[in-house]
N, C-alpha and C. Protein backbone atom coordinates (compact mmCIF):
# COMPACT_ATOMS: atom_id res chain seq x y z
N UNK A 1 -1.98 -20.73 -14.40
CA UNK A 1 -1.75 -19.94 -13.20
C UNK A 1 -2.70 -18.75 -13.15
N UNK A 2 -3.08 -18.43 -11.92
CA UNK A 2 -3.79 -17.01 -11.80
C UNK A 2 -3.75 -15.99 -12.42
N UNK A 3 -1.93 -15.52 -12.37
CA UNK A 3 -1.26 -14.38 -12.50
C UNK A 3 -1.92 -14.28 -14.52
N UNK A 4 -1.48 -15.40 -15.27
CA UNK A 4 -1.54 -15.66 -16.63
C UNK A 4 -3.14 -14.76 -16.56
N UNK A 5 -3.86 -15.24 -15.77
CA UNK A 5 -5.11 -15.04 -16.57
C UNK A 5 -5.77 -13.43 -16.26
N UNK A 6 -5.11 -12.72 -15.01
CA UNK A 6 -4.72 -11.48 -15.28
C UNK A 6 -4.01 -10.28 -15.88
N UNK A 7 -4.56 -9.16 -16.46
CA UNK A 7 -4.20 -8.56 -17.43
C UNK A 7 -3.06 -7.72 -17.10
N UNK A 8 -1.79 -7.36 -17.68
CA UNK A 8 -0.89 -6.96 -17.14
C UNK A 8 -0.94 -5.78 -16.38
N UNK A 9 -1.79 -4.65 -16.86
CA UNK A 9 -2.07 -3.52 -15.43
C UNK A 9 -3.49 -3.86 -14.64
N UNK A 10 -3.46 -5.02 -14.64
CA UNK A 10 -4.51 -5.23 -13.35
C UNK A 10 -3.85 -5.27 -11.81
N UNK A 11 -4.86 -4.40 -11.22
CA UNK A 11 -4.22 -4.21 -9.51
C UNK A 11 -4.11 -5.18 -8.90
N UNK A 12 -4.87 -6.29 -9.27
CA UNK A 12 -4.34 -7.75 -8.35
C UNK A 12 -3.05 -8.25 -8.82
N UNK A 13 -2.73 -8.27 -10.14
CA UNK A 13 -1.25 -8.65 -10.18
C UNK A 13 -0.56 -7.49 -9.67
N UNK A 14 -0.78 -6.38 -9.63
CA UNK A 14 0.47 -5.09 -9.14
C UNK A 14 0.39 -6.11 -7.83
N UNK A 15 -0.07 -5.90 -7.19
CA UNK A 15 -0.42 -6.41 -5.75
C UNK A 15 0.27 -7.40 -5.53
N UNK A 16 -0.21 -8.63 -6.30
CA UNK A 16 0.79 -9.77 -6.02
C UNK A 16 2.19 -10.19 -6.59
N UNK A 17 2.25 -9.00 -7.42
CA UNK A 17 3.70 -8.68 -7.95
C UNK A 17 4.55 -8.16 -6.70
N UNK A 18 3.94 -7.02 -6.50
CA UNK A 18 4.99 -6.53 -5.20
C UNK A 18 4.59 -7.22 -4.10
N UNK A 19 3.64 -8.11 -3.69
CA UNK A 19 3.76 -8.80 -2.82
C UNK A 19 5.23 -10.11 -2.38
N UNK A 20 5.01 -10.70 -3.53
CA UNK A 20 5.94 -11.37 -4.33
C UNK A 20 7.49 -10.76 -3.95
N UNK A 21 8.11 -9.51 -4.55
CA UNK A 21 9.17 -9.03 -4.53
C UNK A 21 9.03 -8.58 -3.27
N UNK A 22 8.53 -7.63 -2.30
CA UNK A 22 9.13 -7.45 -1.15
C UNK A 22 9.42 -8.73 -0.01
N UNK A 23 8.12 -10.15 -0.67
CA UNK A 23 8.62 -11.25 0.33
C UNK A 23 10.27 -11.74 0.22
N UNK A 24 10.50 -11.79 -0.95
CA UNK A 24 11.77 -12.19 -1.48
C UNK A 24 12.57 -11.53 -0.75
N UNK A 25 11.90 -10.27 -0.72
CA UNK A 25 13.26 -9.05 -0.72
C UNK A 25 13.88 -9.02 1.17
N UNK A 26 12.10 -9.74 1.80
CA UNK A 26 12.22 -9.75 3.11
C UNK A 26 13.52 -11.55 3.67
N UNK A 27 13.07 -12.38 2.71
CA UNK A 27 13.89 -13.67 2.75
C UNK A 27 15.40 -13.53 2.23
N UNK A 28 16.21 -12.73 1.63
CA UNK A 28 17.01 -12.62 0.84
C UNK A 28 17.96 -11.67 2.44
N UNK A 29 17.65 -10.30 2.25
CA UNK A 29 18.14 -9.68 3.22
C UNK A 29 17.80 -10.04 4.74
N UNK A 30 19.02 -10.74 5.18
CA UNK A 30 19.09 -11.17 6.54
C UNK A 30 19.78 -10.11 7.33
N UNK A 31 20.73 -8.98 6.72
CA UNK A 31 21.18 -8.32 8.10
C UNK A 31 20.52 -6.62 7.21
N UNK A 32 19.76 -6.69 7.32
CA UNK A 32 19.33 -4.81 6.75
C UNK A 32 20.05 -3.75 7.47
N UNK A 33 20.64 -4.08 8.78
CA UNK A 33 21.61 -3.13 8.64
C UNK A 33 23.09 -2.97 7.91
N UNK A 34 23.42 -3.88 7.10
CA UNK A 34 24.14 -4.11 5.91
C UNK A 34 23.69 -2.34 4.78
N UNK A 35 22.64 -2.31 4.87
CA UNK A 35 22.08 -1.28 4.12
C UNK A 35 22.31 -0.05 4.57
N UNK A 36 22.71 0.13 5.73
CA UNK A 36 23.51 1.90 6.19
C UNK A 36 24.10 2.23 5.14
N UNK A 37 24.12 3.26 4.86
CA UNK A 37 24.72 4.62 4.15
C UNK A 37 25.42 4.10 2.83
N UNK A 38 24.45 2.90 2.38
CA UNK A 38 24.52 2.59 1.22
C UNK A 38 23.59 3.40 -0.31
N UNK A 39 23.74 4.67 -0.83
CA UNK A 39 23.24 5.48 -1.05
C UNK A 39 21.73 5.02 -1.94
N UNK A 40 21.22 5.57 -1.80
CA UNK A 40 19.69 5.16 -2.79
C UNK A 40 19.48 5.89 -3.87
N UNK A 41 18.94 5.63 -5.00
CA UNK A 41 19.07 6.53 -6.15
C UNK A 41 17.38 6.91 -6.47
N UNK A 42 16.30 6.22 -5.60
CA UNK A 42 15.27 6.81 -5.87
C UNK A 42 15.27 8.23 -5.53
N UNK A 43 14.32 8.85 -6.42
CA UNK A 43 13.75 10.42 -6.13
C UNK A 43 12.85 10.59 -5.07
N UNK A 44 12.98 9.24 -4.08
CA UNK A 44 11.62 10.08 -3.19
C UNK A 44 12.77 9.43 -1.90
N UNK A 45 14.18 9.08 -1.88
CA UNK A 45 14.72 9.26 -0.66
C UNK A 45 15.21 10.54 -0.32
N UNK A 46 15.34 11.86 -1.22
CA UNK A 46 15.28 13.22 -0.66
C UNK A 46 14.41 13.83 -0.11
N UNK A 47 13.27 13.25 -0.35
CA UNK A 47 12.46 14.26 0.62
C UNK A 47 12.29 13.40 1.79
N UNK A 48 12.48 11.78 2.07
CA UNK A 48 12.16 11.09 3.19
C UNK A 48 12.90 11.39 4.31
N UNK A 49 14.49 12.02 3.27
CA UNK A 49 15.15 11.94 4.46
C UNK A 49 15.23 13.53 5.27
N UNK A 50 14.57 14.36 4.42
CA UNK A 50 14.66 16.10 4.74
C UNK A 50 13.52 16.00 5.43
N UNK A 51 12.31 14.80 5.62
CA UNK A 51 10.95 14.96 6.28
C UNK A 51 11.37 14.13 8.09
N UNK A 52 12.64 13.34 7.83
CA UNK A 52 12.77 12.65 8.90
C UNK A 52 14.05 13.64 10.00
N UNK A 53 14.30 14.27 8.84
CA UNK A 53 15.13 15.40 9.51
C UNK A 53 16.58 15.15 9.74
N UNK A 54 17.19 14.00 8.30
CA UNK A 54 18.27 13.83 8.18
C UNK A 54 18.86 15.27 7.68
N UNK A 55 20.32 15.28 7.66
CA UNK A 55 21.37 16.07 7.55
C UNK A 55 21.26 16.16 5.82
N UNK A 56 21.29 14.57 6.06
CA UNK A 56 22.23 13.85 4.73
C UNK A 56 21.42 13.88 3.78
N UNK A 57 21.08 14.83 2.72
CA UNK A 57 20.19 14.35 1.48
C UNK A 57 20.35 12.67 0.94
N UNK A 58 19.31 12.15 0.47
CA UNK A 58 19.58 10.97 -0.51
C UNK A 58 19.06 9.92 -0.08
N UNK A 59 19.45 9.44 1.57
CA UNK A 59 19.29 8.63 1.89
C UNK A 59 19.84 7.10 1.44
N UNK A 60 19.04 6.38 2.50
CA UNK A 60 20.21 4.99 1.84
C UNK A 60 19.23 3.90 1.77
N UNK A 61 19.71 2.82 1.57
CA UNK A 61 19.20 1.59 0.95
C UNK A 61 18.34 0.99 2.31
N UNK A 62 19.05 1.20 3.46
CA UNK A 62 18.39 0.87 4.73
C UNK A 62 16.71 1.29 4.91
N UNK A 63 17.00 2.93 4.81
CA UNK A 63 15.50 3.59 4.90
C UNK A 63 14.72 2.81 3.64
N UNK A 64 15.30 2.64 2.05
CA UNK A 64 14.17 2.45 1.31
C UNK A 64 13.68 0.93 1.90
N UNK A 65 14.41 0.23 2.39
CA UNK A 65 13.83 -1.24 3.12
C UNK A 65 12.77 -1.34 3.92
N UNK A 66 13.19 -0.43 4.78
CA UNK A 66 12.32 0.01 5.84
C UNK A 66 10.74 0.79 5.29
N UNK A 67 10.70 1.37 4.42
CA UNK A 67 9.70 1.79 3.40
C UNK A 67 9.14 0.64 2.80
N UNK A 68 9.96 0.22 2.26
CA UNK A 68 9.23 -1.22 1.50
C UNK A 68 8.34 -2.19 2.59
N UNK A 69 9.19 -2.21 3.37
CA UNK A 69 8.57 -3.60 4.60
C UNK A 69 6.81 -2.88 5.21
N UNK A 70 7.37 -1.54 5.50
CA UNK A 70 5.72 -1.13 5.81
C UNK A 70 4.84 -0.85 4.46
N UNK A 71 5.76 -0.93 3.36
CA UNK A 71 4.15 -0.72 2.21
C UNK A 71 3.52 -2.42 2.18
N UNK A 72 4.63 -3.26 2.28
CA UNK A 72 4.15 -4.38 2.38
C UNK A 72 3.09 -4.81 3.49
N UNK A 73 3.19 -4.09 4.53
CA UNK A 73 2.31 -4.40 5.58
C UNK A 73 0.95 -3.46 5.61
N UNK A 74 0.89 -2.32 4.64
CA UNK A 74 0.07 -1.68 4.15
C UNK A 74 -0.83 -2.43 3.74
N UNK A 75 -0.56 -2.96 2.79
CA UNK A 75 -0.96 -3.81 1.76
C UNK A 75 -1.69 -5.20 2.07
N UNK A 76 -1.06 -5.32 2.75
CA UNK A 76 -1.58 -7.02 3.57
C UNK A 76 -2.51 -6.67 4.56
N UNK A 77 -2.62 -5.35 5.50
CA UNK A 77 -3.58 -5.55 6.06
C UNK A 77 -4.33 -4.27 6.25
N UNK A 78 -4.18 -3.35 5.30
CA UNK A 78 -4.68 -2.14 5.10
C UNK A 78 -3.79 -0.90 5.65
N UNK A 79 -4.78 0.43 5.10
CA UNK A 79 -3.96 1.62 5.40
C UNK A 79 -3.73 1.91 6.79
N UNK A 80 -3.99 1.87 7.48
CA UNK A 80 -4.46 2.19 9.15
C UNK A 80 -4.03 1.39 10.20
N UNK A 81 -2.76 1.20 10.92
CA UNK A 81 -2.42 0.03 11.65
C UNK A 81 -3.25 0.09 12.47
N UNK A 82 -3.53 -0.47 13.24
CA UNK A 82 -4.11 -1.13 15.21
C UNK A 82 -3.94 0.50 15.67
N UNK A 83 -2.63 0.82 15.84
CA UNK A 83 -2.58 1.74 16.93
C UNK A 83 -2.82 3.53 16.54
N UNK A 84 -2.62 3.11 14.98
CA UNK A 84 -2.86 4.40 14.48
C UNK A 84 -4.46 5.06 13.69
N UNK A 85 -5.13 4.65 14.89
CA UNK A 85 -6.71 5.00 13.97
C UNK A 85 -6.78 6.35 14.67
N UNK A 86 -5.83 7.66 14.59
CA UNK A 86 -6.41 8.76 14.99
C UNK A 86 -6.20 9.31 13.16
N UNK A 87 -5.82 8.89 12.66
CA UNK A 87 -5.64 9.15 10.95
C UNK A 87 -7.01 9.36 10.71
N UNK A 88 -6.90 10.74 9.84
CA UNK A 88 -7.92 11.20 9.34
C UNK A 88 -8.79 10.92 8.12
N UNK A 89 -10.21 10.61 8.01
CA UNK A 89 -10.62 10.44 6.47
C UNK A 89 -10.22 11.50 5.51
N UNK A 90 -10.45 12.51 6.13
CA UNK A 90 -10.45 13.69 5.11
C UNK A 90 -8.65 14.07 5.06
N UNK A 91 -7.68 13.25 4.81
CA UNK A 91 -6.49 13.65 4.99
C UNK A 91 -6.27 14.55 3.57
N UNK A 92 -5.36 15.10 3.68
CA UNK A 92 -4.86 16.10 2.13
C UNK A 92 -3.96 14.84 0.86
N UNK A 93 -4.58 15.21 -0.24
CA UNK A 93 -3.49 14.78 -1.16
C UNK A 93 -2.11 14.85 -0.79
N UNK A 94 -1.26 13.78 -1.00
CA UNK A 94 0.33 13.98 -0.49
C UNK A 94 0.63 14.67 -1.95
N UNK A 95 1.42 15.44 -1.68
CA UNK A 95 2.36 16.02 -2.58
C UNK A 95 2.98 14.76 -3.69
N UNK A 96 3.13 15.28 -5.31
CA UNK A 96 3.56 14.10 -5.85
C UNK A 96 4.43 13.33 -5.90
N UNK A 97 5.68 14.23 -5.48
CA UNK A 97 6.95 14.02 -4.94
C UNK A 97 7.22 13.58 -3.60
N UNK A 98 6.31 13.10 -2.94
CA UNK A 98 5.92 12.62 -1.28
C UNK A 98 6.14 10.68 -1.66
N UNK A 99 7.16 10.97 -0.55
CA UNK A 99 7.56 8.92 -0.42
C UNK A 99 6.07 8.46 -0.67
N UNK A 100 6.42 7.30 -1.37
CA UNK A 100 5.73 6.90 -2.16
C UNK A 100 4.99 5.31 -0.97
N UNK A 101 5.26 5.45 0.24
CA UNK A 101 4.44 5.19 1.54
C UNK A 101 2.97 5.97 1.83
N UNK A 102 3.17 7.34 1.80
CA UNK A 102 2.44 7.92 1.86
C UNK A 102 1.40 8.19 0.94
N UNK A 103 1.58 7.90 -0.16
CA UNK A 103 0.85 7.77 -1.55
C UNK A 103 0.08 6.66 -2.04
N UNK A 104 0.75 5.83 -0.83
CA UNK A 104 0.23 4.55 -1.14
C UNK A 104 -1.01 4.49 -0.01
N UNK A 105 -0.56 4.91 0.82
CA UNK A 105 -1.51 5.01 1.94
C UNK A 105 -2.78 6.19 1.62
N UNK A 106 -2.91 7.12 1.08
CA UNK A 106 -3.71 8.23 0.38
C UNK A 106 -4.75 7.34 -0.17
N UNK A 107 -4.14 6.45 -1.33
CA UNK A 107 -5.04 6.23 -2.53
C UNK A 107 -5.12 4.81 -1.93
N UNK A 108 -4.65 3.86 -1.34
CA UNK A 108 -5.94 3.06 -1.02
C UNK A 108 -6.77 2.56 -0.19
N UNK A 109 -6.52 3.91 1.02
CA UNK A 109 -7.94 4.17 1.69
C UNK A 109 -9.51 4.87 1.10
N UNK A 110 -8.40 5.64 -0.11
CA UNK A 110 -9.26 5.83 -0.81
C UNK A 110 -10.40 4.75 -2.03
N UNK A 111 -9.25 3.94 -2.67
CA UNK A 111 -10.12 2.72 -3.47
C UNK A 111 -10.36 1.90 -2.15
N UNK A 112 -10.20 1.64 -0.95
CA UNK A 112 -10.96 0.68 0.05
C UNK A 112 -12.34 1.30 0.53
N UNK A 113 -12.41 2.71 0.18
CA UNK A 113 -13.50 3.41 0.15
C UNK A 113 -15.09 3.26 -0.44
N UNK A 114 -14.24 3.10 -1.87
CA UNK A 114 -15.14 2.94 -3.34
C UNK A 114 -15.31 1.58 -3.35
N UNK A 115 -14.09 0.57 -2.79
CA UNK A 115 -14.39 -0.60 -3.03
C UNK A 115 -15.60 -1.33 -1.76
N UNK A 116 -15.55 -0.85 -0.52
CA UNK A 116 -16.85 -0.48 0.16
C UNK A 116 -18.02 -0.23 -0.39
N UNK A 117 -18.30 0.90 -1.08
CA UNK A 117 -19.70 1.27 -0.80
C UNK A 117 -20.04 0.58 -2.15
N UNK A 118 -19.12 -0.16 -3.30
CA UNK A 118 -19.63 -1.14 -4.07
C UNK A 118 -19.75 -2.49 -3.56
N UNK A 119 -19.11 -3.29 -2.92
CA UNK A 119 -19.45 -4.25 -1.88
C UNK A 119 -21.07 -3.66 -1.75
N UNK A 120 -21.58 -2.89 -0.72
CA UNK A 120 -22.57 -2.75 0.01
C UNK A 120 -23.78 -2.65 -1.42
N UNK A 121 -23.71 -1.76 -2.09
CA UNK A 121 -24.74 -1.82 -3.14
C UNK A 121 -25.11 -3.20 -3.85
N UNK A 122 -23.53 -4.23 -4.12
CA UNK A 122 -23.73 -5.36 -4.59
C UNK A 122 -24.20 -6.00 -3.56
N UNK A 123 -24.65 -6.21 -2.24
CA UNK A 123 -25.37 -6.92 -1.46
C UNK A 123 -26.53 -6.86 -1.33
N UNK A 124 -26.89 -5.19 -1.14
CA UNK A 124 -28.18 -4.75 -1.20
C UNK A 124 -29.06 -4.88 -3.01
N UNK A 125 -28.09 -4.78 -3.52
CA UNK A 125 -28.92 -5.62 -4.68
C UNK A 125 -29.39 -6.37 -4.65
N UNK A 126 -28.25 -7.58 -3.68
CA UNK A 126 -28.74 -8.89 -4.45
C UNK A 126 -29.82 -9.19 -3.39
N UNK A 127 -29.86 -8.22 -2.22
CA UNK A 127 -30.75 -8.90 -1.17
C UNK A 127 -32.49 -8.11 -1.76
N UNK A 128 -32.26 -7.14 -2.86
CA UNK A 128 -33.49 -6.38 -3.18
C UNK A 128 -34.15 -7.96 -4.26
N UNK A 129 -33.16 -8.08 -5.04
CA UNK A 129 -33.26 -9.09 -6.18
C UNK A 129 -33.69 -10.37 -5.31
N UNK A 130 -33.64 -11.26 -4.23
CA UNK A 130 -34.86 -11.98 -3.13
C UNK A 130 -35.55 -12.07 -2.84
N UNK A 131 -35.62 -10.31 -2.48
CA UNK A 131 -37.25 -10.49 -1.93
C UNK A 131 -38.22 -9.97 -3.34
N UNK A 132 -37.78 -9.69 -3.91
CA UNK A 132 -38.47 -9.41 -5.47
C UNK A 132 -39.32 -11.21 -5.60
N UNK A 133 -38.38 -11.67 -5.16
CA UNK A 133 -38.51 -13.19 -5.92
C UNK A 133 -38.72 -14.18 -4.92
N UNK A 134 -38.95 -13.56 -3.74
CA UNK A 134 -39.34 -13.71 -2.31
C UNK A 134 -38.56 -14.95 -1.75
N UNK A 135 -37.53 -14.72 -2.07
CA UNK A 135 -36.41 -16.38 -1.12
C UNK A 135 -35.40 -15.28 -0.31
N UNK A 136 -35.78 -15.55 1.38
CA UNK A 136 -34.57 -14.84 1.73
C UNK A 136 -33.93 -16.20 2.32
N UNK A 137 -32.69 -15.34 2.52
CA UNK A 137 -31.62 -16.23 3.45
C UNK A 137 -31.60 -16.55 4.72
């Protein structure tokens, strides 16, 4: 299998690890509003819910779903939906304690960044390494 021949903190298995568990998690839960004011015990549903301008510290199992389903869609098709390209390059570090949506969204516009301008150098290499040897495409 793939997964085997990747190393356990390699980002393609994180990736297709939580790819993996939020599909499940999306096939499994058929009524997510089942998840109201079912309390959450992560540390980053207090600040989601003091940033969304709940009452209620803590938050519940509903919101972390709802978190999950868009990191999943993060993920699948990048940081930046369709409608939201007024998002800034130069955005600020999220706070460390900042839902972990937002953190996710920080750092991999940022490695889609790096992973860009290495793409482009590995092309322009290989297109320098051609005409060196004079076969273009």
């Amino acid at each position: 299998m793939q997964e085997a021949r990747l190393r356990r903190d390699s980002l393609l298995l994180a990736l297709n690890s939580y790819n993996s568990a939020a599909a499940r998690m999306e096939q499994t839960v058929l009524l997510p509003t089942l998840l109201r004011d079912v309390p959450a015990e992560q540390p980053w549903a207090e600040e989601a819910a003091a940033a969304a301008g709940d009452e209620e510290p803590g938050g519940d199992l509903y919101g972390d779903y709802l978190m999950l389903k868009a990191v999943k869609s993060v993920v699948e098709s990048g940081p930046v939906p369709p409608d939201d390209c007024k998002a800034s390059k130069d955005e600020a570090l999220p706070e460390p304690d900042a839902d972990p949506e937002s953190i996710l969204r920080f750092h991999l516009r940022g490695l889609l960044s790096v992973m860009g301008q290495l793409t482009q150098r590995s092309q322009r290499l290989t297109q320098k390494y051609l005409d060196i040897i004079n076969i273009s495409l």
